[in-house]
Protein backbone atom coordinates (compact mmCIF):
# COMPACT_ATOMS: atom_id res chain seq x y z
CA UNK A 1 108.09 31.37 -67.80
CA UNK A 2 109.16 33.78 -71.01
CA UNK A 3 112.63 33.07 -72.28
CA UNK A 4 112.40 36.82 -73.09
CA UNK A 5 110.49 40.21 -72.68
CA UNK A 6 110.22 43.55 -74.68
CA UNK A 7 110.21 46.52 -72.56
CA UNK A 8 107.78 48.47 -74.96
CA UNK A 9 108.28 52.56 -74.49
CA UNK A 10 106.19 55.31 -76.63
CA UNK A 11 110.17 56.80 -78.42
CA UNK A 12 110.96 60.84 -78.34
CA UNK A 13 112.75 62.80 -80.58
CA UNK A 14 115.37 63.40 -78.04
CA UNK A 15 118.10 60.39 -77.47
CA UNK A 16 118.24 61.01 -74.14
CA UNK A 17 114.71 60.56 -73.31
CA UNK A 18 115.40 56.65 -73.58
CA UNK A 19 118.27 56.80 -70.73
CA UNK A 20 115.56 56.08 -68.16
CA UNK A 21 114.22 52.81 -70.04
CA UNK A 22 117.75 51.76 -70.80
CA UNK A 23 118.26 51.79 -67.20
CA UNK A 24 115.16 49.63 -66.57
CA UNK A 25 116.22 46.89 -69.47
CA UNK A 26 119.84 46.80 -67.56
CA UNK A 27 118.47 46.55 -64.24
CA UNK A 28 116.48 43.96 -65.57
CA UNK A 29 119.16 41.82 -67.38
CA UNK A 30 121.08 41.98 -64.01
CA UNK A 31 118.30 40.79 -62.01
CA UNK A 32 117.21 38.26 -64.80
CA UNK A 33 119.92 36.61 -66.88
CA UNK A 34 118.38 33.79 -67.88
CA UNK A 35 115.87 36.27 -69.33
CA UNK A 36 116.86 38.36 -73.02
CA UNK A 37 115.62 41.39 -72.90
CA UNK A 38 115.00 44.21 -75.67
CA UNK A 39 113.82 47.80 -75.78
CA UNK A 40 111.28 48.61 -78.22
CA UNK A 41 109.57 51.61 -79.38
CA UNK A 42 106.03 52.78 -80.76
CA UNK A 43 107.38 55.45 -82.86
CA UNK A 44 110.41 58.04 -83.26
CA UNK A 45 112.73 55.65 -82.20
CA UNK A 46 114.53 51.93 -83.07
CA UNK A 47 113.41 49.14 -83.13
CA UNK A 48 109.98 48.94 -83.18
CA UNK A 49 107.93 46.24 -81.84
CA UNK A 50 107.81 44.32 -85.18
CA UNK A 51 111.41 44.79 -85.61
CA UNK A 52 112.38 43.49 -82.03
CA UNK A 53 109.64 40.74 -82.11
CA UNK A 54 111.05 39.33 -85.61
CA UNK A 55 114.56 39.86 -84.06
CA UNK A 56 113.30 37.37 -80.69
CA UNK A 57 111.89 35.33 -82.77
CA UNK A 58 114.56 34.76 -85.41
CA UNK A 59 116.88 33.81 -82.14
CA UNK A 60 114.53 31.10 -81.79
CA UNK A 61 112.59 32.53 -78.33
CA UNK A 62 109.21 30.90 -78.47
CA UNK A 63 107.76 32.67 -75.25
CA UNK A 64 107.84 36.69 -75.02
CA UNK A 65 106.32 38.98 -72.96
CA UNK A 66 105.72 42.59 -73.78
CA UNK A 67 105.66 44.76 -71.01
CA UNK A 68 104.17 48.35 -71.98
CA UNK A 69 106.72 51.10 -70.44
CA UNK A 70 103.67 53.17 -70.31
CA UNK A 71 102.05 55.26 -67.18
CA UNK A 72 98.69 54.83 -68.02
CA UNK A 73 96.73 52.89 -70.58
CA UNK A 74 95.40 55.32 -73.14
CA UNK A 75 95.03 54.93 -76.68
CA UNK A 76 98.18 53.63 -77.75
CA UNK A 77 98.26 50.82 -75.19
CA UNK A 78 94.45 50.06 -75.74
CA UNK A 79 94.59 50.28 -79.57
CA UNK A 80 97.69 50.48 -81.20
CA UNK A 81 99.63 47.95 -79.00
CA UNK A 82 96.98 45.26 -79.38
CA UNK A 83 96.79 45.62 -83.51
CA UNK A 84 100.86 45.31 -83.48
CA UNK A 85 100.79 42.30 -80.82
CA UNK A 86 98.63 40.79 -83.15
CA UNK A 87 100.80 41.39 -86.16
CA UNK A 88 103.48 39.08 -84.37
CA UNK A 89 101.02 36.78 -83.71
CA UNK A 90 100.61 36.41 -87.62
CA UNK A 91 103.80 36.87 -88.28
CA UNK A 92 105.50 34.40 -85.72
CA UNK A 93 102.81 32.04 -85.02
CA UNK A 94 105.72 29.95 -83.31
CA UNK A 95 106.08 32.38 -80.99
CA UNK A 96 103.79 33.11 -77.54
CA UNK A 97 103.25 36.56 -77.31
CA UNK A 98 101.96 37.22 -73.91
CA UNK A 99 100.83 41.33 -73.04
CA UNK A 100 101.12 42.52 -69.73
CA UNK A 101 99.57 45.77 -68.24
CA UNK A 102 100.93 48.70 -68.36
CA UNK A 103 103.44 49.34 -65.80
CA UNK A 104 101.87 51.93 -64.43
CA UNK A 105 99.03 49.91 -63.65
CA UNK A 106 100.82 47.83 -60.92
CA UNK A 107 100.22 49.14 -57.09
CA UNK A 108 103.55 48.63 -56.26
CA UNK A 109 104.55 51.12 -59.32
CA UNK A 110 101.96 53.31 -57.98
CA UNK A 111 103.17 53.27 -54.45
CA UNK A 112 106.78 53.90 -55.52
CA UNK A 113 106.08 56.99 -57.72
CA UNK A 114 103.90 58.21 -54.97
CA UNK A 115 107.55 57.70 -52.15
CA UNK A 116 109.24 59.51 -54.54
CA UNK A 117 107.09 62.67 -55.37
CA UNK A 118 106.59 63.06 -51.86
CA UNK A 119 110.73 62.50 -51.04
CA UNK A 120 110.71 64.98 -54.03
CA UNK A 121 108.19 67.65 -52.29
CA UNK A 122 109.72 67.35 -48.84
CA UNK A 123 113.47 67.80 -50.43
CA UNK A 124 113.00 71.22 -49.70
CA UNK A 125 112.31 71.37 -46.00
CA UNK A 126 115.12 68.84 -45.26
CA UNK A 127 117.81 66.55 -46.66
CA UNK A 128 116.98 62.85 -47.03
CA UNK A 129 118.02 60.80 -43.90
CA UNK A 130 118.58 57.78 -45.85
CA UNK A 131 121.69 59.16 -47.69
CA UNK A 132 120.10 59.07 -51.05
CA UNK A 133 119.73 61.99 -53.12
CA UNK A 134 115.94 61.96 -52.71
């Protein structure tokens, strides 16, 4: 099992576009506290993988899994992600760097962004019975 995970997200211009991923990492640390878990970005934002991997790896983690924040796996999870996974792997060869699919990949993910557009669609003909906003 990996002592720790990077929750790897493209970055934006705008600070608030990371209030969504933040949320994840948190959720995550409360479901997972033996787990430490960082944010990293591809660009735009800080850190960046390298900077979060040397960061892990300086702690003395040893097993780290890299979970792409991503919707789909286009070119920056097919290309770039591998070359900079790699570059850990050279630069912490102490380290196990293990890469996961990209979250939106998983059928569960699938199946919950799929509840929640159509919660979303029917919001308009009628108020949630479940008391949640949508």
């Amino acid at each position: 099992m990996p002592e720790a995970v990077i929750l790897f997200a493209h970055g934006a211009r705008d600070p608030a576009w990371a209030q969504p991923f933040e949320a994840v990492a948190a959720d995550l640390r409360a479901r997972a506290p033996q787990l430490r878990v960082e944010l990293a970005y591809l660009e735009l934002m800080e850190p960046t993988l390298p900077a979060a991997g040397a960061a892990l790896a300086a702690a003395g983690c040893d097993d780290v899994s890299i979970v792409p924040l991503f919707l789909g796996a286009g070119g920056h999870v097919r290309r770039d992600l591998p070359r900079l996974v790699e570059s850990l792997r050279q630069a912490h060869p102490q380290v196990r760097w293990r890469l996961t699919p990209a979250i939106g990949e998983i059928a569960s993910v699938v199946a919950a962004m799929a509840d929640a557009a159509a919660r979303l669609a029917l919001a308009g003909a009628r108020p949630p019975r479940d008391g949640s906003s949508y």
